[in-house]
PDB file of N, CA and C in Angstrom:
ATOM      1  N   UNK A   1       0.817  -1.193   0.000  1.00  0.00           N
ATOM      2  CA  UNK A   1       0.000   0.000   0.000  1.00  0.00           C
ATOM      3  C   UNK A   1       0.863   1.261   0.000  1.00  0.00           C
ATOM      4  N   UNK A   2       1.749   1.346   0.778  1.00  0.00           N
ATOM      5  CA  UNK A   2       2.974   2.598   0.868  1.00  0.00           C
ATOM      6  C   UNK A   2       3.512   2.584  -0.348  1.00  0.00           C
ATOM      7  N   UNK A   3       4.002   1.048  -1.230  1.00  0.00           N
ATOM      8  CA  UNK A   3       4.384   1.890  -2.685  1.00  0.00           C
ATOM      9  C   UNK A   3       3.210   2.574  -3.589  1.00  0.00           C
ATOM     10  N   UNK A   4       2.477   2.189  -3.737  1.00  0.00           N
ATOM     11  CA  UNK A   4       1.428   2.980  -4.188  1.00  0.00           C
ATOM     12  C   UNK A   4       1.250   4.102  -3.686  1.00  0.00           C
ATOM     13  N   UNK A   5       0.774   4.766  -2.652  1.00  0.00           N
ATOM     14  CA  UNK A   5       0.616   6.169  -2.252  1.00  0.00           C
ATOM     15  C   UNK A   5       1.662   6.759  -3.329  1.00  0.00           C
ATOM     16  N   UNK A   6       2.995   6.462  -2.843  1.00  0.00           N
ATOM     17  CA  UNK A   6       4.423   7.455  -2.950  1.00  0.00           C
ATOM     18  C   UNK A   6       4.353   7.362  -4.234  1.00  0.00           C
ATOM     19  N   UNK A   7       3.727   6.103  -4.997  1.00  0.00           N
ATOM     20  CA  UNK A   7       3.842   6.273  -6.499  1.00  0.00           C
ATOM     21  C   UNK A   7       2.955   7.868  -7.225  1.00  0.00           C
ATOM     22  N   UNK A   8       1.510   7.626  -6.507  1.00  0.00           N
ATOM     23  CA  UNK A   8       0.373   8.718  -6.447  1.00  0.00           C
ATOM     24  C   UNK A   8       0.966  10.253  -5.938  1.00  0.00           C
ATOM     25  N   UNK A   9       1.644   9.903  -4.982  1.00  0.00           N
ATOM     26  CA  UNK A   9       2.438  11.539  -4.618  1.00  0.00           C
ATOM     27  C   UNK A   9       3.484  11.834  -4.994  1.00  0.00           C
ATOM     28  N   UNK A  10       4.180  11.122  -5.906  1.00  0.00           N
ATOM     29  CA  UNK A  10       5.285  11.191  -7.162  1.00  0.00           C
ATOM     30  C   UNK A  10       4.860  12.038  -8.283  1.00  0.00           C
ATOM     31  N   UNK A  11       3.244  11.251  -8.861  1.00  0.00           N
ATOM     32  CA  UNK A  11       2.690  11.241  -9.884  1.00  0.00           C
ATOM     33  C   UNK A  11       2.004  12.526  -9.638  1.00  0.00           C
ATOM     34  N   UNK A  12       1.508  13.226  -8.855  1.00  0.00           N
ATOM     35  CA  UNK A  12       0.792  14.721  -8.484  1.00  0.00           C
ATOM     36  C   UNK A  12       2.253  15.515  -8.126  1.00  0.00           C
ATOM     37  N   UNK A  13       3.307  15.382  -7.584  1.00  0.00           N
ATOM     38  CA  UNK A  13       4.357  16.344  -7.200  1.00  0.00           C
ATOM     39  C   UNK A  13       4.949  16.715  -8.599  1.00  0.00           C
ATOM     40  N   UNK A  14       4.687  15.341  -9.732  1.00  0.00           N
ATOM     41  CA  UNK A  14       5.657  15.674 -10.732  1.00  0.00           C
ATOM     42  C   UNK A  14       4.875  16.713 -11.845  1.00  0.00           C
ATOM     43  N   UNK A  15       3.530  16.874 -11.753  1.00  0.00           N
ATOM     44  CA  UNK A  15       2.825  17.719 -12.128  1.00  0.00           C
ATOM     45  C   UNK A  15       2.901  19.200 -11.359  1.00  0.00           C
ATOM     46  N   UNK A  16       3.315  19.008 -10.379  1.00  0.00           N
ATOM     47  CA  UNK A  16       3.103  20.248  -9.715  1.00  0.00           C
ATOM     48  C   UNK A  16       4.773  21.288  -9.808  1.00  0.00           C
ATOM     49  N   UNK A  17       5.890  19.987  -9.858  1.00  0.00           N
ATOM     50  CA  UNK A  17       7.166  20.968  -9.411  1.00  0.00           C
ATOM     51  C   UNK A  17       7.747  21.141 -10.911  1.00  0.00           C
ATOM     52  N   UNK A  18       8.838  22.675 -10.815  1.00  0.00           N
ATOM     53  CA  UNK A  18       9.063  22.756 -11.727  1.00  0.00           C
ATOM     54  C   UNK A  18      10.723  22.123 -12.688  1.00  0.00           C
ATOM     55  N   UNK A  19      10.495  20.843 -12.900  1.00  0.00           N
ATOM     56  CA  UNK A  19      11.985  19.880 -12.669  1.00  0.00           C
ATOM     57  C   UNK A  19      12.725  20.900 -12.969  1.00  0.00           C
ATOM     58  N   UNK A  20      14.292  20.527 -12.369  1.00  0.00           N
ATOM     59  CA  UNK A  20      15.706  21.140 -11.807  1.00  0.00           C
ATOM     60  C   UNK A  20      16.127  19.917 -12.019  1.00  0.00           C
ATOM     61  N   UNK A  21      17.600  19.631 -12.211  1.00  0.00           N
ATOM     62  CA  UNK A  21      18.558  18.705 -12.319  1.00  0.00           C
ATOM     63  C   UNK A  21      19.356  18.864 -11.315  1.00  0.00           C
ATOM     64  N   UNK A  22      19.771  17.805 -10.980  1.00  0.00           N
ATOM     65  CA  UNK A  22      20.275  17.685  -9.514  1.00  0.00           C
ATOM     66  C   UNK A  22      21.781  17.295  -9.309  1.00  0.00           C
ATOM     67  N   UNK A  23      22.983  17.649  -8.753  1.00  0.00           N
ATOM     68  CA  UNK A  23      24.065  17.155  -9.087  1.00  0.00           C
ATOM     69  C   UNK A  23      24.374  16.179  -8.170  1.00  0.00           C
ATOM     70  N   UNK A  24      25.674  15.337  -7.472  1.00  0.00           N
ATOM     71  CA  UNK A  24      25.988  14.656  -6.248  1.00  0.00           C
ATOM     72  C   UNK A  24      25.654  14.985  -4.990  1.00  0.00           C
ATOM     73  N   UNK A  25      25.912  16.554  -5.142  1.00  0.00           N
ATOM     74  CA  UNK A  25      25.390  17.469  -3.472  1.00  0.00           C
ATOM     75  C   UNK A  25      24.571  18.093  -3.545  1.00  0.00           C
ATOM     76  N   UNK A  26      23.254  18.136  -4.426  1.00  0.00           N
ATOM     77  CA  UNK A  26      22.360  18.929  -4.453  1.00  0.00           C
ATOM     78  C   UNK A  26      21.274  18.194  -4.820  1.00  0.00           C
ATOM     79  N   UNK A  27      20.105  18.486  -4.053  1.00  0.00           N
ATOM     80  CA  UNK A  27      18.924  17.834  -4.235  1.00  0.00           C
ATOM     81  C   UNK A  27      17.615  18.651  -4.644  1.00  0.00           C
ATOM     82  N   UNK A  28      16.770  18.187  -5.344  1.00  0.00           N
ATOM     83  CA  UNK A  28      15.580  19.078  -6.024  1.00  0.00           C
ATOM     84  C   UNK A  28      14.626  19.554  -4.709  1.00  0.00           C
ATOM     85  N   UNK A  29      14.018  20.039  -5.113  1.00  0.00           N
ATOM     86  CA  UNK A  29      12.850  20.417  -4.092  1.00  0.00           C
ATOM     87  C   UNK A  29      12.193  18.848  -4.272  1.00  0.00           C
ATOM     88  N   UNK A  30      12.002  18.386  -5.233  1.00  0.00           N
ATOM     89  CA  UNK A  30      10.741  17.028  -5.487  1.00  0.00           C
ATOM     90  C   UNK A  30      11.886  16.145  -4.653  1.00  0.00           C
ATOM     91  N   UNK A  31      12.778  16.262  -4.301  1.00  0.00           N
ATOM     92  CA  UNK A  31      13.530  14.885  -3.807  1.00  0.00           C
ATOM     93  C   UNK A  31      13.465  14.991  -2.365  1.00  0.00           C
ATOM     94  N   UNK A  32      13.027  16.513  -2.373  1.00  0.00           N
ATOM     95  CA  UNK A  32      13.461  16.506  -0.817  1.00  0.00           C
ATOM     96  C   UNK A  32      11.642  16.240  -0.446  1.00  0.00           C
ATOM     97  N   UNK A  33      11.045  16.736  -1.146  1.00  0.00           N
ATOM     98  CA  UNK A  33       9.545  16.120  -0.588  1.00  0.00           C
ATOM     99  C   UNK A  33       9.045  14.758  -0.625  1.00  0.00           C
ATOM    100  N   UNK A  34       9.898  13.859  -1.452  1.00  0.00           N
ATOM    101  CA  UNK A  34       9.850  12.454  -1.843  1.00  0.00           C
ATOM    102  C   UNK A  34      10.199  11.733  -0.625  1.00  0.00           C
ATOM    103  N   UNK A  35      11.273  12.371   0.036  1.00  0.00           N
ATOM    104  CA  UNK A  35      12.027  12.081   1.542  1.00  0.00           C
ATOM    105  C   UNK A  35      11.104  11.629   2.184  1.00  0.00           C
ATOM    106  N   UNK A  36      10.346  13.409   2.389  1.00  0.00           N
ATOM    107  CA  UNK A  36       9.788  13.790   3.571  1.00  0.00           C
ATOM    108  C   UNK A  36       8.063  12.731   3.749  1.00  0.00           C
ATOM    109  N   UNK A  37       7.697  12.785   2.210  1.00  0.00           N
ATOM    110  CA  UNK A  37       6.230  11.687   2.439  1.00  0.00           C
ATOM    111  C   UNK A  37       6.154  10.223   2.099  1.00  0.00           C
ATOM    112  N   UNK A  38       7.659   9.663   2.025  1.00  0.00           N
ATOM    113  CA  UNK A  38       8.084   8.238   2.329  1.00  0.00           C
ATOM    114  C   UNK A  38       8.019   8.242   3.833  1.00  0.00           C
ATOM    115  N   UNK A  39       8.941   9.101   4.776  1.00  0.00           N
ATOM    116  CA  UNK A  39       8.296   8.821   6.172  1.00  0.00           C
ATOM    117  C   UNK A  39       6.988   9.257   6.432  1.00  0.00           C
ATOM    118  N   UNK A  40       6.577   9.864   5.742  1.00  0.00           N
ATOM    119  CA  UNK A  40       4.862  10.148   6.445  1.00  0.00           C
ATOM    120  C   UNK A  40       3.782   8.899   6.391  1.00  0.00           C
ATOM    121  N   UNK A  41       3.980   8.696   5.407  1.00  0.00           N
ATOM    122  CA  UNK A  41       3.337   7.365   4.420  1.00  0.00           C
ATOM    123  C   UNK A  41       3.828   6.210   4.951  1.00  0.00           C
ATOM    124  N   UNK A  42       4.807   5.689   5.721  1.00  0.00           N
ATOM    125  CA  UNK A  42       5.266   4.642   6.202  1.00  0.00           C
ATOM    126  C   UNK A  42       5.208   4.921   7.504  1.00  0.00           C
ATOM    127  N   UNK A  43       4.734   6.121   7.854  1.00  0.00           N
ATOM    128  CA  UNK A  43       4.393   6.321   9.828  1.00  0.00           C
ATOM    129  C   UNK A  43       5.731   5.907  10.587  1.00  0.00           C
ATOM    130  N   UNK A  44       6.795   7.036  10.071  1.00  0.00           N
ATOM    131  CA  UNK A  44       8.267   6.789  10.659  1.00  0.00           C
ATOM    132  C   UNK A  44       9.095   8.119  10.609  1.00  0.00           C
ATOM    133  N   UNK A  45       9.938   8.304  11.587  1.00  0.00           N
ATOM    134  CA  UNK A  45      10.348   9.380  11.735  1.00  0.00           C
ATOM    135  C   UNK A  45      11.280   9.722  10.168  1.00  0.00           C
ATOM    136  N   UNK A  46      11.214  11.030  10.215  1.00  0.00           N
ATOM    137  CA  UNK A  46      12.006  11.683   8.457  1.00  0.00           C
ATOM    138  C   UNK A  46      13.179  11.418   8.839  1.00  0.00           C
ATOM    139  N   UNK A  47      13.931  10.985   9.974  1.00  0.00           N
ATOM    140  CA  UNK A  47      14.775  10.584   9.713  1.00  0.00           C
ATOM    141  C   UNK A  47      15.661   8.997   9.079  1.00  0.00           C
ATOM    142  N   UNK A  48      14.839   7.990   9.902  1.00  0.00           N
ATOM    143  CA  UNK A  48      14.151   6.948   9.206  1.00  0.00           C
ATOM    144  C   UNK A  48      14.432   6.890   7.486  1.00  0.00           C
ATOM    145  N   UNK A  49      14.061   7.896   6.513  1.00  0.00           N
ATOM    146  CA  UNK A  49      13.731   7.583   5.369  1.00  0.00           C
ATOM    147  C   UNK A  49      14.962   8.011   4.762  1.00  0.00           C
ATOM    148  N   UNK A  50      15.838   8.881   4.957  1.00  0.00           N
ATOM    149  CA  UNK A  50      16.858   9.267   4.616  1.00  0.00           C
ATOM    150  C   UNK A  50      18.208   8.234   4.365  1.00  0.00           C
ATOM    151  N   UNK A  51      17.532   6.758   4.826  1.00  0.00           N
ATOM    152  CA  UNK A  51      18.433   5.702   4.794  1.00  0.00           C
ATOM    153  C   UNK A  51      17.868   4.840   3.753  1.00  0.00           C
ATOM    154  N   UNK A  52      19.096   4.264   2.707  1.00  0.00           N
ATOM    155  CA  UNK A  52      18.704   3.609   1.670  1.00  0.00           C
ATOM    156  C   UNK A  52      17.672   2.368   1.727  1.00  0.00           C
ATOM    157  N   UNK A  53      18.208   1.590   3.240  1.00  0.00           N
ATOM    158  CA  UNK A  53      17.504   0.357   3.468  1.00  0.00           C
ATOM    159  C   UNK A  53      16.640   0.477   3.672  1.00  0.00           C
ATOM    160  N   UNK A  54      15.688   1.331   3.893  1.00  0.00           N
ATOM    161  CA  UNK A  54      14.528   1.589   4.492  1.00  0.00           C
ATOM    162  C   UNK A  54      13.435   1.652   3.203  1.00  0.00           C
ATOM    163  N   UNK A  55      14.215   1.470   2.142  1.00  0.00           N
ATOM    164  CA  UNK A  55      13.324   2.298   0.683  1.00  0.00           C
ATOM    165  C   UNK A  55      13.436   0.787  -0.163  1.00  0.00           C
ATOM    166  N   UNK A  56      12.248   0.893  -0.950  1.00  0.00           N
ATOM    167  CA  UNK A  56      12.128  -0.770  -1.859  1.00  0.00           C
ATOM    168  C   UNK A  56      13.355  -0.521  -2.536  1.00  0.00           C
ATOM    169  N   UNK A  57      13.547  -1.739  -2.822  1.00  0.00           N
ATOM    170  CA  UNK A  57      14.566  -1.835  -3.749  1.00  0.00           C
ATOM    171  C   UNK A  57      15.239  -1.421  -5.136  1.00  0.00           C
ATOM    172  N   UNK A  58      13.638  -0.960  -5.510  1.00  0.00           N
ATOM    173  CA  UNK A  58      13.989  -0.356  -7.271  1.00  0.00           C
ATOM    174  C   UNK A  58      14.443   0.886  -6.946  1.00  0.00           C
ATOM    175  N   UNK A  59      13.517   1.653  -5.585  1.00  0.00           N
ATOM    176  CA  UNK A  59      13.937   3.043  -5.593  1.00  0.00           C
ATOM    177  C   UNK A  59      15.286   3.170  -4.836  1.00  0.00           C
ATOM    178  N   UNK A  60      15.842   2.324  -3.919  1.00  0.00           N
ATOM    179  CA  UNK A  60      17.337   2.463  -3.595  1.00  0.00           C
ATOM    180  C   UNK A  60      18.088   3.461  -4.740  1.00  0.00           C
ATOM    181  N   UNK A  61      18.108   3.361  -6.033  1.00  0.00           N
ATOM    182  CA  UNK A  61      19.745   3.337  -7.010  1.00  0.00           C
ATOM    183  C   UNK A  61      19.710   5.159  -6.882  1.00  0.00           C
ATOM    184  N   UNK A  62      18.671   6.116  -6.422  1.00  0.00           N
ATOM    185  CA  UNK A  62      18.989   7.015  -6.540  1.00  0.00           C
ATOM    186  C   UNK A  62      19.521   7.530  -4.940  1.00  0.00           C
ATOM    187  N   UNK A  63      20.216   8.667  -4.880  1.00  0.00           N
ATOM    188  CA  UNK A  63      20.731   9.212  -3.650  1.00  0.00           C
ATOM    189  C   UNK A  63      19.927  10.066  -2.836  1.00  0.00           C
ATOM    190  N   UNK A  64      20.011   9.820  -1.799  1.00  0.00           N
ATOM    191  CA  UNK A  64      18.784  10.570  -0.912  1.00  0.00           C
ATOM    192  C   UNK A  64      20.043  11.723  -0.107  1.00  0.00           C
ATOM    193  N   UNK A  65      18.723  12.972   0.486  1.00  0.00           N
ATOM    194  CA  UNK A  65      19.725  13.442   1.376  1.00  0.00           C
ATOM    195  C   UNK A  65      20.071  12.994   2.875  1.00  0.00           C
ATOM    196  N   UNK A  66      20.732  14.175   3.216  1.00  0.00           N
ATOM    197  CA  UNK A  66      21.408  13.282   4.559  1.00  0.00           C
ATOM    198  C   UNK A  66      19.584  14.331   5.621  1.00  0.00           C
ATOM    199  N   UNK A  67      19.922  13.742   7.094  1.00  0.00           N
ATOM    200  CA  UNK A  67      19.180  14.270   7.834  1.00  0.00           C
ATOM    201  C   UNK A  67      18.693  15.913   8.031  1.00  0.00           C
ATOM    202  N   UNK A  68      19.686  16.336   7.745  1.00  0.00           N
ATOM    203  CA  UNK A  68      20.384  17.524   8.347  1.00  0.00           C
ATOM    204  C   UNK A  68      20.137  18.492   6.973  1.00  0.00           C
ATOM    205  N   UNK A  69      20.477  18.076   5.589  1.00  0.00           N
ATOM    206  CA  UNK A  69      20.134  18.319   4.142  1.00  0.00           C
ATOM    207  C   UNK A  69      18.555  18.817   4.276  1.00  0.00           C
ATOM    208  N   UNK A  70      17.787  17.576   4.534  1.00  0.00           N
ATOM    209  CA  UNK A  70      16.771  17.331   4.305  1.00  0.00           C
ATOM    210  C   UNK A  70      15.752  18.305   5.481  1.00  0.00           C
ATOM    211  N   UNK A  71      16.299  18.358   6.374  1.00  0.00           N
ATOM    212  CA  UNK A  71      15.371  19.211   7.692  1.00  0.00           C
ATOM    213  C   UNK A  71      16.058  20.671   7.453  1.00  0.00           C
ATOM    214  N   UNK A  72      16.777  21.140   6.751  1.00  0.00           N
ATOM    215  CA  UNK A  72      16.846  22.525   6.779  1.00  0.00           C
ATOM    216  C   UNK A  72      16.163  22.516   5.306  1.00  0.00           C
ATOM    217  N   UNK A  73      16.244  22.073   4.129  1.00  0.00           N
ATOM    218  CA  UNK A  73      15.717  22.582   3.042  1.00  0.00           C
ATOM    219  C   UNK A  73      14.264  22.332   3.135  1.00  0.00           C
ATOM    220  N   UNK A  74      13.198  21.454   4.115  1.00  0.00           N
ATOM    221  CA  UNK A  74      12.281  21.015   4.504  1.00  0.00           C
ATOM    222  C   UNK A  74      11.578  22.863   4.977  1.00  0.00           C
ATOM    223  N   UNK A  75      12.207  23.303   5.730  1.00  0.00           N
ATOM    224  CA  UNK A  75      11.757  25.161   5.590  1.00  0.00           C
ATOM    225  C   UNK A  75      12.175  25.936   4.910  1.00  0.00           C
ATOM    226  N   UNK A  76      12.750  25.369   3.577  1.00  0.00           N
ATOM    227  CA  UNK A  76      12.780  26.412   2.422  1.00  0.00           C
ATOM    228  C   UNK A  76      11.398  26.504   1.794  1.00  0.00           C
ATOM    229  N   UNK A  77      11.478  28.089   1.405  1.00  0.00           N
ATOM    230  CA  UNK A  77      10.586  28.578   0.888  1.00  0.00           C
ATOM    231  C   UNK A  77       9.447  27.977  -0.292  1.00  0.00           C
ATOM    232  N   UNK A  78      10.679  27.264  -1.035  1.00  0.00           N
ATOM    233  CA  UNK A  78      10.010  26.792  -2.004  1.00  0.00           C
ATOM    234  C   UNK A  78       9.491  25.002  -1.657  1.00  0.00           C
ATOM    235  N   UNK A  79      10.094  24.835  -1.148  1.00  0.00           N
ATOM    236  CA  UNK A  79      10.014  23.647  -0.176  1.00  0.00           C
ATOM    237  C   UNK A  79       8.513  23.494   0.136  1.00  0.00           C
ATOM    238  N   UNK A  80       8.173  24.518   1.030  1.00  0.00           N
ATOM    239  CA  UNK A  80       7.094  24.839   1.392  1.00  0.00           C
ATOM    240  C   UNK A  80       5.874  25.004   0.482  1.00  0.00           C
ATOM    241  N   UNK A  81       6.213  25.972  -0.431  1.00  0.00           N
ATOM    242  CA  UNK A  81       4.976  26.374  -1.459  1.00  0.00           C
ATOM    243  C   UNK A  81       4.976  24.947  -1.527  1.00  0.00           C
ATOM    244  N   UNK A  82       5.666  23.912  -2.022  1.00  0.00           N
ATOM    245  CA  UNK A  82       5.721  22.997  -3.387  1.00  0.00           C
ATOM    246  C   UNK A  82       4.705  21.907  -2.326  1.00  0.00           C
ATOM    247  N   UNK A  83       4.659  21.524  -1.287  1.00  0.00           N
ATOM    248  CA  UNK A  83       4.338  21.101  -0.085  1.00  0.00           C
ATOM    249  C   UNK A  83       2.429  21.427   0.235  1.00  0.00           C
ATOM    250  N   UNK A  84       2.560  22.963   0.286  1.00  0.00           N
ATOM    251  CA  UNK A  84       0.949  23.438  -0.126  1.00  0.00           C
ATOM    252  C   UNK A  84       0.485  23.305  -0.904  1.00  0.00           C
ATOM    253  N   UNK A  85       1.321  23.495  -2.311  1.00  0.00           N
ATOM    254  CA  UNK A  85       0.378  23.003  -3.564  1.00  0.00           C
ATOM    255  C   UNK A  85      -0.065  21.571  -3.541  1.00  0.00           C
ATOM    256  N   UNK A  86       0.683  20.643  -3.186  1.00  0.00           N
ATOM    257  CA  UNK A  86       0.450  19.542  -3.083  1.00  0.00           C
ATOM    258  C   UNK A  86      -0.588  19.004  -2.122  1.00  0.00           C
ATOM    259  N   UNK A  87      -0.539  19.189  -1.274  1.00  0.00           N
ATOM    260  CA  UNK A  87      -1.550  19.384   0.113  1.00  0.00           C
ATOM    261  C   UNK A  87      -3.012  19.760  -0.555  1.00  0.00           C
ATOM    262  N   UNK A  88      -3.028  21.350  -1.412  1.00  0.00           N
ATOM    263  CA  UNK A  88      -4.158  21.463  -2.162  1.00  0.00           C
ATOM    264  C   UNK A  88      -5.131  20.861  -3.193  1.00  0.00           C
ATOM    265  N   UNK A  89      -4.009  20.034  -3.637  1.00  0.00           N
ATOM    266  CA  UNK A  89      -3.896  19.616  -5.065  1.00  0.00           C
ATOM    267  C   UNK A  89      -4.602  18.134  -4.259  1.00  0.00           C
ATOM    268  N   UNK A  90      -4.087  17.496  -3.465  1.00  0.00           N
ATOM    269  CA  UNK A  90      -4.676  15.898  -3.090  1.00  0.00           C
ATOM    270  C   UNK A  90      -5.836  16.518  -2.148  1.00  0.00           C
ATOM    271  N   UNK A  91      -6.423  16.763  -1.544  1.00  0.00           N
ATOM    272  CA  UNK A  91      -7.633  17.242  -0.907  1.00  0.00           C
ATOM    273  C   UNK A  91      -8.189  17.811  -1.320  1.00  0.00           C
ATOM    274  N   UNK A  92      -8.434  18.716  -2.257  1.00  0.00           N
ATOM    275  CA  UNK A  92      -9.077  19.406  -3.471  1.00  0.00           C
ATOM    276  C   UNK A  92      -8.932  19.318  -4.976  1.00  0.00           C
ATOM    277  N   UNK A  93      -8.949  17.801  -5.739  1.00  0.00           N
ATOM    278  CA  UNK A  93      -8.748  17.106  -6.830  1.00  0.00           C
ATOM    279  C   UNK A  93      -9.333  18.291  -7.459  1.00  0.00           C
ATOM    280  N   UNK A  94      -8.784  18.978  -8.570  1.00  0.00           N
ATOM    281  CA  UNK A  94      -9.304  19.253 -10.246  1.00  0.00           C
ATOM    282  C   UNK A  94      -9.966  18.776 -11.043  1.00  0.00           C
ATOM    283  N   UNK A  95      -9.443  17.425 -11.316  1.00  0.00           N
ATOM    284  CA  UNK A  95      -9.640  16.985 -12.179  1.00  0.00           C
ATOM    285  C   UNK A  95     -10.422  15.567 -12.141  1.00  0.00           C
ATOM    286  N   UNK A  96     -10.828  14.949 -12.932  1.00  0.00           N
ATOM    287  CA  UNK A  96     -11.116  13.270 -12.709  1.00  0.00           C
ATOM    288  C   UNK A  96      -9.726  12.499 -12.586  1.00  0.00           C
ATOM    289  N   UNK A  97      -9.822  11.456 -12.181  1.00  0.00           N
ATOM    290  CA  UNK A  97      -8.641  10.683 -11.915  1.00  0.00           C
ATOM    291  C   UNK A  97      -8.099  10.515 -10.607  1.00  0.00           C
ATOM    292  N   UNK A  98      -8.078  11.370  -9.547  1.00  0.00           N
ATOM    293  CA  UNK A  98      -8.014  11.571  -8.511  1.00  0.00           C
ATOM    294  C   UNK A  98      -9.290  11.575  -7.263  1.00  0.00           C
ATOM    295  N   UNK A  99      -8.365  10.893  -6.448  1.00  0.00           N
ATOM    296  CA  UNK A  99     -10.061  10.508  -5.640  1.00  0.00           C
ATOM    297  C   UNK A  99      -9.884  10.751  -4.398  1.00  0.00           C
ATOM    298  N   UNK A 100     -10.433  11.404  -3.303  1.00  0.00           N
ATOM    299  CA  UNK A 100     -10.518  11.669  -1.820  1.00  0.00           C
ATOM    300  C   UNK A 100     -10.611  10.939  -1.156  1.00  0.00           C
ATOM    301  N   UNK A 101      -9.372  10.625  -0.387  1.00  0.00           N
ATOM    302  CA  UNK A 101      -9.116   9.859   0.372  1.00  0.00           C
ATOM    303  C   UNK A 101      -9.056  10.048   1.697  1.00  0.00           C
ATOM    304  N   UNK A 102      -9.441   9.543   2.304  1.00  0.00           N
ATOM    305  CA  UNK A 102      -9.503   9.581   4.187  1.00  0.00           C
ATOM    306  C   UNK A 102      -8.804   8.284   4.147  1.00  0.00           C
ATOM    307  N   UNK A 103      -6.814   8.410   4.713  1.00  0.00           N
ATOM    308  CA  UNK A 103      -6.248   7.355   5.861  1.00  0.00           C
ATOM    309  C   UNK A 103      -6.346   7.074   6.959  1.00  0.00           C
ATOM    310  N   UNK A 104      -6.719   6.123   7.290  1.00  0.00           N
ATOM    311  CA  UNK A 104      -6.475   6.066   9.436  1.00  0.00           C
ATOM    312  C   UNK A 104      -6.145   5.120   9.485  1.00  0.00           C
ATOM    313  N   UNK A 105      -5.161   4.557  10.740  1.00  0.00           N
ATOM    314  CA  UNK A 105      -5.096   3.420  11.039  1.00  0.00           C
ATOM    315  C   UNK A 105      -6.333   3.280  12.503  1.00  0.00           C
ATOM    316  N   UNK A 106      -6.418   2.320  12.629  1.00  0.00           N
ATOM    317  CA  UNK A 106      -7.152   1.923  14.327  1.00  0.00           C
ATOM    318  C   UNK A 106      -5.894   2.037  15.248  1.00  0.00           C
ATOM    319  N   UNK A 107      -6.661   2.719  16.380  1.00  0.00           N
ATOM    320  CA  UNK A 107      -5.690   2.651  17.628  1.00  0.00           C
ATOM    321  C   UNK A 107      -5.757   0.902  18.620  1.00  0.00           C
ATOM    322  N   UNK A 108      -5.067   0.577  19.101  1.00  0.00           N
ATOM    323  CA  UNK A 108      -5.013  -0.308  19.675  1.00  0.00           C
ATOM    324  C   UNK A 108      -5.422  -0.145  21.257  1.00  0.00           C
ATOM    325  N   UNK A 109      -6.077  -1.027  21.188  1.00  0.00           N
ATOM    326  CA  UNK A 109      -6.840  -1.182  22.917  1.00  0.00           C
ATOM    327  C   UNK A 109      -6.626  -2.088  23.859  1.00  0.00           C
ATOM    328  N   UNK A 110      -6.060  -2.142  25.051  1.00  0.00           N
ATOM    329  CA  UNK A 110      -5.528  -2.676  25.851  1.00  0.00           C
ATOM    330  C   UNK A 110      -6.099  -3.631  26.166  1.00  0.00           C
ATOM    331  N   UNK A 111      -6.126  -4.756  26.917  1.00  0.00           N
ATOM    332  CA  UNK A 111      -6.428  -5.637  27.511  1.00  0.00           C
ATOM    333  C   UNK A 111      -7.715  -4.716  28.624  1.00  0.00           C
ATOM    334  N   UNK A 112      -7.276  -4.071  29.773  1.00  0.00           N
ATOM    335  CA  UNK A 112      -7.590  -3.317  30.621  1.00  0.00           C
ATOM    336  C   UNK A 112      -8.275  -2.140  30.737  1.00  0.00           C
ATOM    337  N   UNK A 113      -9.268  -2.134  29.224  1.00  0.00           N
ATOM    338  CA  UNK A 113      -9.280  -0.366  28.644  1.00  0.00           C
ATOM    339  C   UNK A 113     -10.732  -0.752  29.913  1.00  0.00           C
ATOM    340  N   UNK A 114     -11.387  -0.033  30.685  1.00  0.00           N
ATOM    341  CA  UNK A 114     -12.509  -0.448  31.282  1.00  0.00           C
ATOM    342  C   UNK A 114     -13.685   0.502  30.426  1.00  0.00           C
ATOM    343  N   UNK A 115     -13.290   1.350  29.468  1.00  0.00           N
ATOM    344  CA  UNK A 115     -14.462   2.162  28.639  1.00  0.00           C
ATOM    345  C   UNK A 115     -14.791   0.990  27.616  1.00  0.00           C
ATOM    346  N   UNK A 116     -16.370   1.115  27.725  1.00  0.00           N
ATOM    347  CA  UNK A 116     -17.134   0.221  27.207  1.00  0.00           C
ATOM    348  C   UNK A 116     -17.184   0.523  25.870  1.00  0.00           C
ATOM    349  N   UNK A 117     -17.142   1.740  25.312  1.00  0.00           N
ATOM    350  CA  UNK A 117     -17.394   1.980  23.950  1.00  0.00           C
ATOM    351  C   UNK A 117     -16.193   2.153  23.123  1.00  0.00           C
ATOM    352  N   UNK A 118     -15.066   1.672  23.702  1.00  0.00           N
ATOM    353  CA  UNK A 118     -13.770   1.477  23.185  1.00  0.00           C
ATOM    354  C   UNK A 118     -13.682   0.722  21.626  1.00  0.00           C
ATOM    355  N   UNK A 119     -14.070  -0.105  22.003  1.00  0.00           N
ATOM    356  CA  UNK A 119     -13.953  -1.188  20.747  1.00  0.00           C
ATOM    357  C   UNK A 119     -15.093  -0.642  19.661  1.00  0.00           C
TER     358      UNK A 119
END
């Protein structure tokens, strides 16, 4: 299910940003948001995602940033816009093709919960 999302928020970011080419030490705005909603989407800290092993295997071969890369360009400006548009863009679809989605997981309930309407 997580490759799919990231495929879907690949597939709307790549419509939305305006591609840049990226060298060894420099990363796009789309790479650094690719980071940031692999940990969102896998419910793991952004730091977490910044490590190759953590990512399927096809997407390993490209270079991610480091922690530190990734959490300061994470409040760049454009960072940001690119972040809102996107935000706008999946909760307020345009177009057909795109569909509104509500994620949740269930919380887990103890053995001991004594509220009856828990479950």
């Amino acid at each position: 299910m997580e490759h799919q999302l990231l495929k879907e928020m690949v597939a709307v970011r790549a419509a939305l940003d305006k591609p840049r080419t990226a060298t060894r030490f420099d990363f796009s705005d789309a790479d650094i948001v690719r980071v940031y909603y692999w940990s969102v989407i896998c419910d793991r800290p952004t730091a977490w995602a910044c490590r190759k092993e953590h990512w399927p295997v096809h997407l390993r071969k490209r270079p991610l940033p480091s922690q530190p890369t990734r959490s300061r360009r994470l409040r760049s400006p454009a960072v940001v816009a690119l972040l809102d548009a996107l935000e706008r863009r999946v909760t307020a679809p345009a177009g057909p093709g795109l569909l509104w989605l509500i994620d949740g997981k269930p919380l887990p309930i103890g053995g001991g919960s004594k509220d009856r309407q828990a479950g």
